[in-house]
Protein backbone atom coordinates (compact mmCIF):
# COMPACT_ATOMS: atom_id res chain seq x y z
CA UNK A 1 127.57 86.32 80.57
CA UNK A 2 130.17 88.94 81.11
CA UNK A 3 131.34 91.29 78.65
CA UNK A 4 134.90 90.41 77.87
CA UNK A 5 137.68 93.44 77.48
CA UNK A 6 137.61 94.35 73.76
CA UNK A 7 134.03 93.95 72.83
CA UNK A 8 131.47 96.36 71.36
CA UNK A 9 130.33 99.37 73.27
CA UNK A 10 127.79 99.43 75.90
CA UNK A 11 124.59 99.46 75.13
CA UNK A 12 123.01 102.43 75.09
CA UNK A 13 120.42 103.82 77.65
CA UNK A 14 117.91 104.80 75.35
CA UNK A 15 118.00 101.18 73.82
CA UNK A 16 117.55 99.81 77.70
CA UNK A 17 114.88 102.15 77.96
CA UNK A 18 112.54 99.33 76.66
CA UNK A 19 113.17 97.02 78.98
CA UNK A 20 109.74 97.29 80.97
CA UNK A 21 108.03 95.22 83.22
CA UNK A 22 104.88 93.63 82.26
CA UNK A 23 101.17 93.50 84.06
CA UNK A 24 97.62 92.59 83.94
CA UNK A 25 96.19 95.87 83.29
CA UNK A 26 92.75 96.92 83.70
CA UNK A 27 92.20 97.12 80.11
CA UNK A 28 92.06 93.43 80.24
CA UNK A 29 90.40 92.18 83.30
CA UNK A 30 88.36 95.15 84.79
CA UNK A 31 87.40 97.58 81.32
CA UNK A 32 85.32 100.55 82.56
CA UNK A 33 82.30 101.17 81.36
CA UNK A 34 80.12 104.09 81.29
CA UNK A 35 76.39 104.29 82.84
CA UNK A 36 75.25 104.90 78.88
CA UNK A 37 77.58 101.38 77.42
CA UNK A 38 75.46 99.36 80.27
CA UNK A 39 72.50 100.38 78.62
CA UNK A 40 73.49 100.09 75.61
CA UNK A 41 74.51 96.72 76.04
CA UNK A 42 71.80 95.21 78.09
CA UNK A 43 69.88 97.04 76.00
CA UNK A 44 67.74 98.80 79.10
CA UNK A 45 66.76 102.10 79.46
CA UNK A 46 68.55 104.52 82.16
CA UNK A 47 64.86 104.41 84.07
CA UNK A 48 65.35 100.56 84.51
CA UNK A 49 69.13 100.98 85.66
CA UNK A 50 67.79 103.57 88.20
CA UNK A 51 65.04 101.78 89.20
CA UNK A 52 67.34 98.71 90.24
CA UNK A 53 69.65 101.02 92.18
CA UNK A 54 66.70 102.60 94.33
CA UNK A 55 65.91 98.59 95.16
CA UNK A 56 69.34 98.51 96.27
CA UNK A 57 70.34 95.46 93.97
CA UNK A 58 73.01 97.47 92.47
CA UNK A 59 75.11 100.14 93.53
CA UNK A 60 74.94 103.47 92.05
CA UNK A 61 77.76 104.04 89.76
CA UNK A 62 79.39 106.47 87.50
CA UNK A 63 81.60 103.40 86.02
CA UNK A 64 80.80 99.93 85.91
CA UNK A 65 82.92 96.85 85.79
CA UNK A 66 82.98 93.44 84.14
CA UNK A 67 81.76 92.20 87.84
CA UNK A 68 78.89 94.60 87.67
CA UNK A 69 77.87 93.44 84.20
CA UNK A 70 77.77 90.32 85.63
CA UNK A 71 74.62 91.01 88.51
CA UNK A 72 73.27 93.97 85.87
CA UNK A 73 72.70 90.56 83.12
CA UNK A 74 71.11 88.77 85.57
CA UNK A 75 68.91 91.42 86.33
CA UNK A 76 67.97 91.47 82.56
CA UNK A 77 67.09 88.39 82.35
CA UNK A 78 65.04 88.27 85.54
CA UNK A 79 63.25 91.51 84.39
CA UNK A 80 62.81 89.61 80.50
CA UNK A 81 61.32 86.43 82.53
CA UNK A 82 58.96 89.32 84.29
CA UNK A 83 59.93 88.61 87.59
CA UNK A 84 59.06 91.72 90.16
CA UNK A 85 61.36 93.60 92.19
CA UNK A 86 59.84 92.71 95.25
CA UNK A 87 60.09 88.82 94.48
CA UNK A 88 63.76 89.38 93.53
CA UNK A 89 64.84 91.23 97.01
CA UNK A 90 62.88 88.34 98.47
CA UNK A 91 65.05 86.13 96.98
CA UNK A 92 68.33 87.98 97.36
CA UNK A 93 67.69 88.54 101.06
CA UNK A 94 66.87 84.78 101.48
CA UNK A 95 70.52 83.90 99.75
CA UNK A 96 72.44 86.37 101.86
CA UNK A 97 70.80 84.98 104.88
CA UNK A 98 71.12 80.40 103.50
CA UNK A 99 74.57 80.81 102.03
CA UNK A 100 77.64 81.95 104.32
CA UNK A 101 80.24 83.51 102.79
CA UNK A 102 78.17 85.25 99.67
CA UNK A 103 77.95 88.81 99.66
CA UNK A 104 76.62 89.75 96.32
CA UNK A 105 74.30 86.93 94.87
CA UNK A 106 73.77 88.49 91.70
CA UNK A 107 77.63 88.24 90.51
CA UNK A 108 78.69 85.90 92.61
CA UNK A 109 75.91 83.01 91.76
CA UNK A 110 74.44 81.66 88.70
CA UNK A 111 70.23 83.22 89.23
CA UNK A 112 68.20 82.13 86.33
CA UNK A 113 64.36 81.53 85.73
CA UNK A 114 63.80 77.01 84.94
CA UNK A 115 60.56 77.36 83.55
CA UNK A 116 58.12 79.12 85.90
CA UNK A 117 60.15 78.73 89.33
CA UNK A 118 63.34 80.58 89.85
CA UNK A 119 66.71 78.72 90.18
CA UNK A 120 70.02 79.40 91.76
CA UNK A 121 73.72 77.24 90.92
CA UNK A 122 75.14 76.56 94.14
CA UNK A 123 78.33 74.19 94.13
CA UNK A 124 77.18 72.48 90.91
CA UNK A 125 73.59 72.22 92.08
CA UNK A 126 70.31 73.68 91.96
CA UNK A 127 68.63 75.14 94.45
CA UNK A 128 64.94 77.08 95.00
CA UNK A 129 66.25 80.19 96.43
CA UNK A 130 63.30 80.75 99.07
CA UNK A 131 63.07 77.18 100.34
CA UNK A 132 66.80 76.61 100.63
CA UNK A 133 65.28 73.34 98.69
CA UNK A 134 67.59 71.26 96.11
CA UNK A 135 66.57 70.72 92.76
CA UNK A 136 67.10 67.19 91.38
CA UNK A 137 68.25 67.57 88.40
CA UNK A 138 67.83 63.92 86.75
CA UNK A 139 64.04 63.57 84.70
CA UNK A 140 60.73 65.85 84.58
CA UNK A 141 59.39 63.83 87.40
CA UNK A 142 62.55 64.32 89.44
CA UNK A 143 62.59 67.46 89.11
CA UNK A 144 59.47 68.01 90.78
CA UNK A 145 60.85 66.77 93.76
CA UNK A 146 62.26 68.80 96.39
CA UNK A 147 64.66 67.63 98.86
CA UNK A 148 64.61 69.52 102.32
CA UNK A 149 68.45 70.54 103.54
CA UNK A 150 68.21 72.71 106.77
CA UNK A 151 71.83 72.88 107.14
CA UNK A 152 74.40 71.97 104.06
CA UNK A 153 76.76 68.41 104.20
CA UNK A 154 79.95 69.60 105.37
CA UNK A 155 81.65 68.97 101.97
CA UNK A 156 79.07 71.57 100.28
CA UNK A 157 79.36 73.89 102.83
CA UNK A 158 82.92 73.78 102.11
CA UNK A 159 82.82 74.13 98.37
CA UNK A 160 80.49 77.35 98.59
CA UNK A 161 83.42 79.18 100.77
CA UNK A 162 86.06 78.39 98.68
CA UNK A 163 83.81 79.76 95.78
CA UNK A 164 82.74 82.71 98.02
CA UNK A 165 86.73 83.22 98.79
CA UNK A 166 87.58 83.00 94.69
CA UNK A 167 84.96 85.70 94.08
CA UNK A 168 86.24 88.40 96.73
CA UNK A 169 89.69 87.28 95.49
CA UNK A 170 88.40 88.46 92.50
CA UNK A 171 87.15 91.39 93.29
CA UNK A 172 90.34 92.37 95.46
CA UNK A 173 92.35 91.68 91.92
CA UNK A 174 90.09 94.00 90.19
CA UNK A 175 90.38 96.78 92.73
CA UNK A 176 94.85 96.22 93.14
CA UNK A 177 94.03 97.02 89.08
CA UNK A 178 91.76 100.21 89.53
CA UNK A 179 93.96 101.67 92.11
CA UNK A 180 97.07 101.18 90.18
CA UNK A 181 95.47 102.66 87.18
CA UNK A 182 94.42 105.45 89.12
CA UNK A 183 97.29 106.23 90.51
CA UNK A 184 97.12 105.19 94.45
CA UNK A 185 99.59 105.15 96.84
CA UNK A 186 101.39 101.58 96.29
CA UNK A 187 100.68 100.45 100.00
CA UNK A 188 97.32 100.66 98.53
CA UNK A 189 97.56 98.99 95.75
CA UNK A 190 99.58 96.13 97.65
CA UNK A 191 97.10 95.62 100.15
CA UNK A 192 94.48 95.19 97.45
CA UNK A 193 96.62 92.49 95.70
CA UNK A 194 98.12 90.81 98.84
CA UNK A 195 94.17 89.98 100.35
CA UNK A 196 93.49 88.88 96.17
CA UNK A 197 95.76 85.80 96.81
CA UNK A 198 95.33 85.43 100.93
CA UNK A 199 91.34 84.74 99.54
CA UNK A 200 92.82 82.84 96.22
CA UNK A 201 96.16 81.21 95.81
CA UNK A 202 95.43 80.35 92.58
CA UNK A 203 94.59 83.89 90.70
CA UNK A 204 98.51 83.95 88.73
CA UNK A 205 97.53 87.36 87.39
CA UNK A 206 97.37 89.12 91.27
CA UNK A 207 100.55 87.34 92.00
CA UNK A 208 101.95 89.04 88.89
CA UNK A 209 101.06 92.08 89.86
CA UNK A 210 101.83 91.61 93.22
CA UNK A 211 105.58 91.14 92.01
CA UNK A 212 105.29 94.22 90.06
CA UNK A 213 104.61 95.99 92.86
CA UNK A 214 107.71 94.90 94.66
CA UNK A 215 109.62 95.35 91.58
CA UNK A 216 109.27 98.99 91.29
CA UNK A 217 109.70 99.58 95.66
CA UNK A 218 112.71 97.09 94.37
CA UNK A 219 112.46 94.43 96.89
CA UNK A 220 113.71 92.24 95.03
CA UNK A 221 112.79 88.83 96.79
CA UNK A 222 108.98 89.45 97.51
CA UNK A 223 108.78 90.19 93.58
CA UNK A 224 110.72 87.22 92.85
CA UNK A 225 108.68 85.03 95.04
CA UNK A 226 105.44 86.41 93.72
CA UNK A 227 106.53 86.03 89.99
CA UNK A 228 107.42 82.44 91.00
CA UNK A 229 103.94 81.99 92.53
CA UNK A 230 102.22 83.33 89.68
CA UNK A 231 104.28 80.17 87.43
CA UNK A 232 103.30 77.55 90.25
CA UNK A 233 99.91 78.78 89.72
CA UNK A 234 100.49 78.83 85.72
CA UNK A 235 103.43 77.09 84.08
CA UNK A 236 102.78 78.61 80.88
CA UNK A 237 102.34 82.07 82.18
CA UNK A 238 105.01 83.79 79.51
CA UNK A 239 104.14 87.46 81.31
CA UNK A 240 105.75 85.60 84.57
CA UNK A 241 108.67 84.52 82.87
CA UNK A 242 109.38 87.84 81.13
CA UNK A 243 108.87 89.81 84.55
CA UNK A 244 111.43 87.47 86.00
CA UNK A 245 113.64 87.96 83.26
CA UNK A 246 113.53 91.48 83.78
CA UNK A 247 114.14 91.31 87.66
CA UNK A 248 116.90 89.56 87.40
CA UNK A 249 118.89 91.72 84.14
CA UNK A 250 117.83 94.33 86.60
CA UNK A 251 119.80 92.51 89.69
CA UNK A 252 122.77 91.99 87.67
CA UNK A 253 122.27 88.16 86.97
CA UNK A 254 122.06 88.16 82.73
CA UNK A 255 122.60 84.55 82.50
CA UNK A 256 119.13 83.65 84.36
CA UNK A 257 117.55 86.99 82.09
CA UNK A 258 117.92 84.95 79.19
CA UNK A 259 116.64 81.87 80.26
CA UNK A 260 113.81 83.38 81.56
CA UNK A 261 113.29 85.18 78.49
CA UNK A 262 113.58 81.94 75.95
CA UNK A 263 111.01 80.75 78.36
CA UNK A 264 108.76 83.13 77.88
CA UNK A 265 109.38 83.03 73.83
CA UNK A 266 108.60 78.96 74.24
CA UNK A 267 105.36 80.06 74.87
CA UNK A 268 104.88 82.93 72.77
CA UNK A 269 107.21 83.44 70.23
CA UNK A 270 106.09 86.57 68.87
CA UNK A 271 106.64 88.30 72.32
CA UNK A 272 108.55 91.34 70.77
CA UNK A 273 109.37 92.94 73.66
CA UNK A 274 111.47 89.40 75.01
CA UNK A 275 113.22 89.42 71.43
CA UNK A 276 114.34 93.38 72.03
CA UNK A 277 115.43 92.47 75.72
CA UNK A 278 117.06 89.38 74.42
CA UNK A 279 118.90 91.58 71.71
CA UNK A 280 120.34 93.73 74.68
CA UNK A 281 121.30 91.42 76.49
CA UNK A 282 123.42 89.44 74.03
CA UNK A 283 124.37 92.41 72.80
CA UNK A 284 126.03 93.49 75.66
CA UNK A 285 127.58 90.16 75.93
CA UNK A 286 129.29 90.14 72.92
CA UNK A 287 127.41 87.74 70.93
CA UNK A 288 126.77 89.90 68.13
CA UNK A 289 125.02 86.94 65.74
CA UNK A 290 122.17 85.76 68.41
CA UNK A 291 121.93 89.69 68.96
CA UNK A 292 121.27 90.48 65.41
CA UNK A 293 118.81 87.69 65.18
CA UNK A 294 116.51 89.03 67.54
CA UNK A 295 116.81 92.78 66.76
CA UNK A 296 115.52 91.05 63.06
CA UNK A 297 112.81 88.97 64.76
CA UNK A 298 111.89 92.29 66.68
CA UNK A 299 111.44 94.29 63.85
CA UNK A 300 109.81 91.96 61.79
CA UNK A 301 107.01 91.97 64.67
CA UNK A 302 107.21 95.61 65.73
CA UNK A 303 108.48 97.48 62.42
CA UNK A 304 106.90 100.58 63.32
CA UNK A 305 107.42 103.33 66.39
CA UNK A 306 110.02 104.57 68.19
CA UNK A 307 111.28 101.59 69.45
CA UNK A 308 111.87 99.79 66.25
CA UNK A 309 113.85 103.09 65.24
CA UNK A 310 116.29 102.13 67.97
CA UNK A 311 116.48 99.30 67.04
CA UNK A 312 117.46 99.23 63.63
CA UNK A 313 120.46 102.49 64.91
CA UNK A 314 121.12 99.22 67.08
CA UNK A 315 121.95 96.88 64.42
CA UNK A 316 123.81 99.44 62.30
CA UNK A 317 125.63 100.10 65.34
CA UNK A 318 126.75 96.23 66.03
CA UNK A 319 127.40 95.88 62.17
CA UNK A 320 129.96 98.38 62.15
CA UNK A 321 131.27 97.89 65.19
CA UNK A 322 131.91 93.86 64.92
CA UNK A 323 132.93 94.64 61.31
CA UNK A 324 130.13 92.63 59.46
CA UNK A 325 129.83 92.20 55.62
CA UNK A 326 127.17 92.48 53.04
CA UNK A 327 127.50 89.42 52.49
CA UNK A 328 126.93 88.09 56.09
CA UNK A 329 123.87 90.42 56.10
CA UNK A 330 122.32 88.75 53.09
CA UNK A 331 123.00 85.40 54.49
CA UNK A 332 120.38 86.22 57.53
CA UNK A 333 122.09 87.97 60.24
């Protein structure tokens, strides 16, 4: 999609500008939250919170994740069934010790009170923490029955550290995203992401922002790989397409931009900023009409800011300079 000689002017870099690569940002998958918004929440005092970090079942924090929520709930609920901190490190110490693989029981397993007994979900099944005992979970008499299991079938074993690895990969993803927020050194951040999907192939947002990563240290290949990753992992992953899209206007191949881009407006057709990039880049190819139409799509979905000032100068611009009518602007372009 070359420019031929004779067509409209570059575009402009301010217009480029916009072009940006996309990730999963903290906002979305690890929100901070204050020591006051966990109490508020859970609705516990700061004199509970405290209490549980002296016990050592939480860590003390100044910010809390979505991960920390997680163990802080389960807390609640234990404390709401009036189960004693003693009886809970009991329990925690007995999971740490039965179940390879988990390091945090209280985020990384389902802990809940079934009736008066204490229950954990362990690969889809329930088991009495202390005992190491399964839980049938059929009928009222079956569940009285316990079934001893001194060491786990293989198959179960198995399933536990795959769901041990997903949860560190998890935790890996949400620490690439703190450290990029913060600011880190990107060997940093690129460790945290590249041990996210060595634990879990199949988290597409790390592999996103694994890409990103490469993006902006511009090796190209690793980001393309990763963005490719991410879309084996998610077909539908629009953010994956548009990143690609990006990468490769930014690598001088336009042709595969736009693909990439219609790809990711197949999913999501009110992506605004893959109708502005999609503007440029048929701008700059001289196909003023598809240009037009998505600098009007753009603003229809963005007609406010900065960027939706450039880009109406834009289609003033490419209306004077391809010579267009009134009447070819009233008949949609």
């Amino acid at each position: 999609m070359q420019r031929p000689a004779g067509s409209v002017n570059p575009v402009p870099e301010e217009a480029r500008a916009r072009a940006r690569i996309a990730t999963v940002t903290e906002a979305t998958i690890a929100r901070e939250y204050t020591r006051e918004d966990v109490c508020r929440l859970l609705h516990i005092s700061e004199t509970v919170l405290a209490t549980w970090e002296r016990h050592g079942f939480v860590e003390r924090r100044r910010y809390y994740f979505l991960r920390d929520l997680v163990a802080l709930k389960t807390l609640t609920q234990l404390r709401k069934s009036r189960v004693r901190a003693e009886r809970i490190r009991r329990i925690l110490d007995s999971l740490l010790a039965r179940l390879a693989g988990v390091r945090d029981p209280l985020s990384e397993l389902k802990i809940y009170c079934d009736g008066r007994r204490i229950a954990v979900q362990v690969a889809g099944r329930k088991m009495e923490p202390l005992s190491g005992q399964l839980l049938l979970d059929f009928d009222r008499d079956a569940m009285r029955r316990l079934i001893e299991f001194p060491t786990a079938p293989a198959e179960q074993a198995e399933a536990l550290a795959a769901e041990a690895r997903k949860r560190q990969g998890e935790s890996w993803f949400e620490k690439g995203v703190a450290l990029e927020h913060s600011g880190a050194p990107l060997t940093e951040t690129l460790a945290a992401y590249r041990k996210a999907v060595e634990l879990d192939p199949g988290t597409a947002g790390a592999w996103l922002n694994l890409g990103t990563v490469y993006f902006n240290q511009r090796q190209w290949e690793q980001a393309e790989a990763s963005y490719r990753k991410a879309l084996e992992v998610r077909a539908d992953y629009g953010l994956a397409h548009y990143n690609l899209g990006n990468l490769y206007d930014e690598t001088g191949r336009p042709m595969e931009a736009v693909e990439q881009y219609k790809k990711a407006l197949e999913i999501d057709p009110s992506y605004a900023d893959a109708h502005y990039n999609l503007a440029l880049l048929y701008q700059s190819a001289s196909e003023p009409l598809s240009a037009l139409r998505h600098w009007r799509i753009y603003l229809r979905l963005e007609p406010a800011g900065y960027w939706a000032g450039v880009a109406r100068r834009e289609m003033v611009r490419l209306r004077h300079e391809t010579g267009f009518s009134a009447a070819a602007r009233k008949s949609g372009v």
